[in-house]
Protein backbone atom coordinates (compact mmCIF):
# COMPACT_ATOMS: atom_id res chain seq x y z
CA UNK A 1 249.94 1.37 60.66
CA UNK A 2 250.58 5.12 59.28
CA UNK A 3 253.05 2.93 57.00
CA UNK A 4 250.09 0.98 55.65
CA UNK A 5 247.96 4.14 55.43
CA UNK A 6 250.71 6.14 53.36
CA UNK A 7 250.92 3.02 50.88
CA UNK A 8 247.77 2.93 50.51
CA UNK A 9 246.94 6.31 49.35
CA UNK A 10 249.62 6.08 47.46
CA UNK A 11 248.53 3.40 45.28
CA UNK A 12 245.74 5.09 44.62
CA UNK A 13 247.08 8.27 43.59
CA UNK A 14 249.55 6.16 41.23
CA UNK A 15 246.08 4.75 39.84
CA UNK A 16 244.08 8.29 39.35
CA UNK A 17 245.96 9.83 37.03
CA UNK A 18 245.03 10.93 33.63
CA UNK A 19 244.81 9.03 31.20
CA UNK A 20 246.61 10.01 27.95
CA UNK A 21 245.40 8.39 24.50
CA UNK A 22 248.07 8.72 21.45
CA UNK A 23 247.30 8.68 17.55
CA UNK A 24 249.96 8.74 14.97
CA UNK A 25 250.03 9.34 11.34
CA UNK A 26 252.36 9.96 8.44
CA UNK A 27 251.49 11.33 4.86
CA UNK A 28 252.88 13.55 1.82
CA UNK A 29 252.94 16.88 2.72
CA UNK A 30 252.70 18.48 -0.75
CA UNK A 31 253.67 22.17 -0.12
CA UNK A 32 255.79 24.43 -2.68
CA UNK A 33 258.77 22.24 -1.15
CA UNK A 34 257.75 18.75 -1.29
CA UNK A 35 258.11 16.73 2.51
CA UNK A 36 256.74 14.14 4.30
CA UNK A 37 254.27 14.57 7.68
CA UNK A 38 254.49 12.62 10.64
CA UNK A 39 251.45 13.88 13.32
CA UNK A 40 250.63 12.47 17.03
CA UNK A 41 247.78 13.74 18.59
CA UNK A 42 247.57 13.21 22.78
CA UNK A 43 244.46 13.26 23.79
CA UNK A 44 243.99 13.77 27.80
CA UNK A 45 241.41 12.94 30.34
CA UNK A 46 240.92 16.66 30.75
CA UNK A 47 239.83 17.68 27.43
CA UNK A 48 243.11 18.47 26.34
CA UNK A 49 244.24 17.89 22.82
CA UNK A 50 248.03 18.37 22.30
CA UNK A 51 249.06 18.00 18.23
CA UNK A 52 252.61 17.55 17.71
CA UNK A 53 253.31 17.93 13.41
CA UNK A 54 257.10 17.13 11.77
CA UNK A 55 258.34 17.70 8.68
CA UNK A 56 260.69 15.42 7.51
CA UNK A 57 261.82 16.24 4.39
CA UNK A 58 261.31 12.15 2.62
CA UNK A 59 259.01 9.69 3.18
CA UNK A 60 262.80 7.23 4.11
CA UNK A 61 263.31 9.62 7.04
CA UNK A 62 259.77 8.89 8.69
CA UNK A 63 261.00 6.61 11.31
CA UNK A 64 263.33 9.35 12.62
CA UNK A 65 260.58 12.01 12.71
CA UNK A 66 261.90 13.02 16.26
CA UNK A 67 265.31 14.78 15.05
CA UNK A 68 262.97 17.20 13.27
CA UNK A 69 261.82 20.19 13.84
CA UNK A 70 258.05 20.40 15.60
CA UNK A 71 254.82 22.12 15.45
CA UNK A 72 252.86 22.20 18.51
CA UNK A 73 249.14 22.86 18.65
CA UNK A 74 246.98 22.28 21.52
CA UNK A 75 243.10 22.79 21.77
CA UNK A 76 240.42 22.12 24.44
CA UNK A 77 237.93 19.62 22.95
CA UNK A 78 234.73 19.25 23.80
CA UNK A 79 231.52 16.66 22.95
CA UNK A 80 228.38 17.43 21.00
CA UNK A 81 226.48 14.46 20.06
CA UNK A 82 229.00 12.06 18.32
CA UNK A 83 231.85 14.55 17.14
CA UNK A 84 233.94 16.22 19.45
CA UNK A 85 234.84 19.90 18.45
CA UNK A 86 238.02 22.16 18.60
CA UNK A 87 238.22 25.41 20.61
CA UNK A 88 241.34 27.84 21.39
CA UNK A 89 242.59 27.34 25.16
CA UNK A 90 243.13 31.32 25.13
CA UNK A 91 240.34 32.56 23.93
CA UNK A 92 237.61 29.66 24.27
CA UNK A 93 236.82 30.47 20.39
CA UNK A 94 235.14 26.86 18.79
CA UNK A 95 237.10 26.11 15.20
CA UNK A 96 233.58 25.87 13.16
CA UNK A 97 235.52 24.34 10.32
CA UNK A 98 236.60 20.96 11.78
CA UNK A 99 236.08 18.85 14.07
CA UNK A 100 236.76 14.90 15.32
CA UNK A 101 235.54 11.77 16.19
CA UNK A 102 237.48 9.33 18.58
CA UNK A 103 236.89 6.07 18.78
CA UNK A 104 239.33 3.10 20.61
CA UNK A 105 241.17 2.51 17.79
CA UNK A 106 241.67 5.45 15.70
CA UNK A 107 241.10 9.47 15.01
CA UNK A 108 239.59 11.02 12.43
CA UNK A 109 238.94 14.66 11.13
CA UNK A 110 236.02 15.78 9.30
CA UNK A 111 235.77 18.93 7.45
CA UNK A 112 232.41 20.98 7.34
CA UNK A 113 231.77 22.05 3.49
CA UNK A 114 230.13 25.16 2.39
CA UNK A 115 227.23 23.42 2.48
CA UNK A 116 227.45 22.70 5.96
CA UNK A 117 227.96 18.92 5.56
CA UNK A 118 231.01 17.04 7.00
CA UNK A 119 234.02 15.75 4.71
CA UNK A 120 235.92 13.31 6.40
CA UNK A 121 239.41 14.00 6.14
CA UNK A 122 242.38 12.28 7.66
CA UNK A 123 242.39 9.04 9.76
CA UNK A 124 245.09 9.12 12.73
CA UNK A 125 245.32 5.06 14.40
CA UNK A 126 246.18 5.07 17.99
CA UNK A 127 249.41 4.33 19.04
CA UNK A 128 248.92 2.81 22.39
């Protein structure tokens, strides 16, 4: 019986845990040395948003984006009506400049403009 009990519980702890959403994208990176961007953005269950950015240095390379070297950003997001917003883990500070909108299927950054409006920027699709 304890054996049962122990199984049990066990399944569903192996069921609870977070779940992790993934969104790629690649594009040029046009910089004062000219490369090529490959992004994945995890987004957790806990309002965690972990940004990994390589630079690879030609779009032929893309496919081995993990050999390069890495960026890694991660923010605390958090929802207000239908965009979700970026703030700084350390200091709780909300970016005012962009912020996202997650759907199932893809990612996407908007930009606020000086006249307060959004730009959308770039779309990531989700990887699994």
């Amino acid at each position: 019986m304890r054996l049962l009990t122990t199984i049990f519980f066990a399944f569903l702890i192996f069921n609870n845990q977070k779940e992790e959403k993934v969104y790629f994208g690649k594009a040029d990176n046009y910089s004062t040395i000219y490369s090529y961007s490959v992004t994945e953005i995890y987004v957790s269950s806990d309002s965690l948003m972990t940004r990994y950015n390589y630079r690879v240095p030609n779009k032929k390379e893309w496919r081995n984006y993990k050999k390069y070297s890495v960026t890694k950003d991660v923010y605390i997001i958090s929802k207000k009506g239908q965009y979700y917003y970026l703030s700084n883990p350390e200091s709780h500070a909300e970016n005012e400049r962009h912020c996202l909108k997650i759907t199932e299927k893809k990612l996407t950054y908007y930009y606020r403009a000086e006249d307060g409006s959004l730009i959308k920027g770039f779309t990531f699709k989700r990887k699994n």
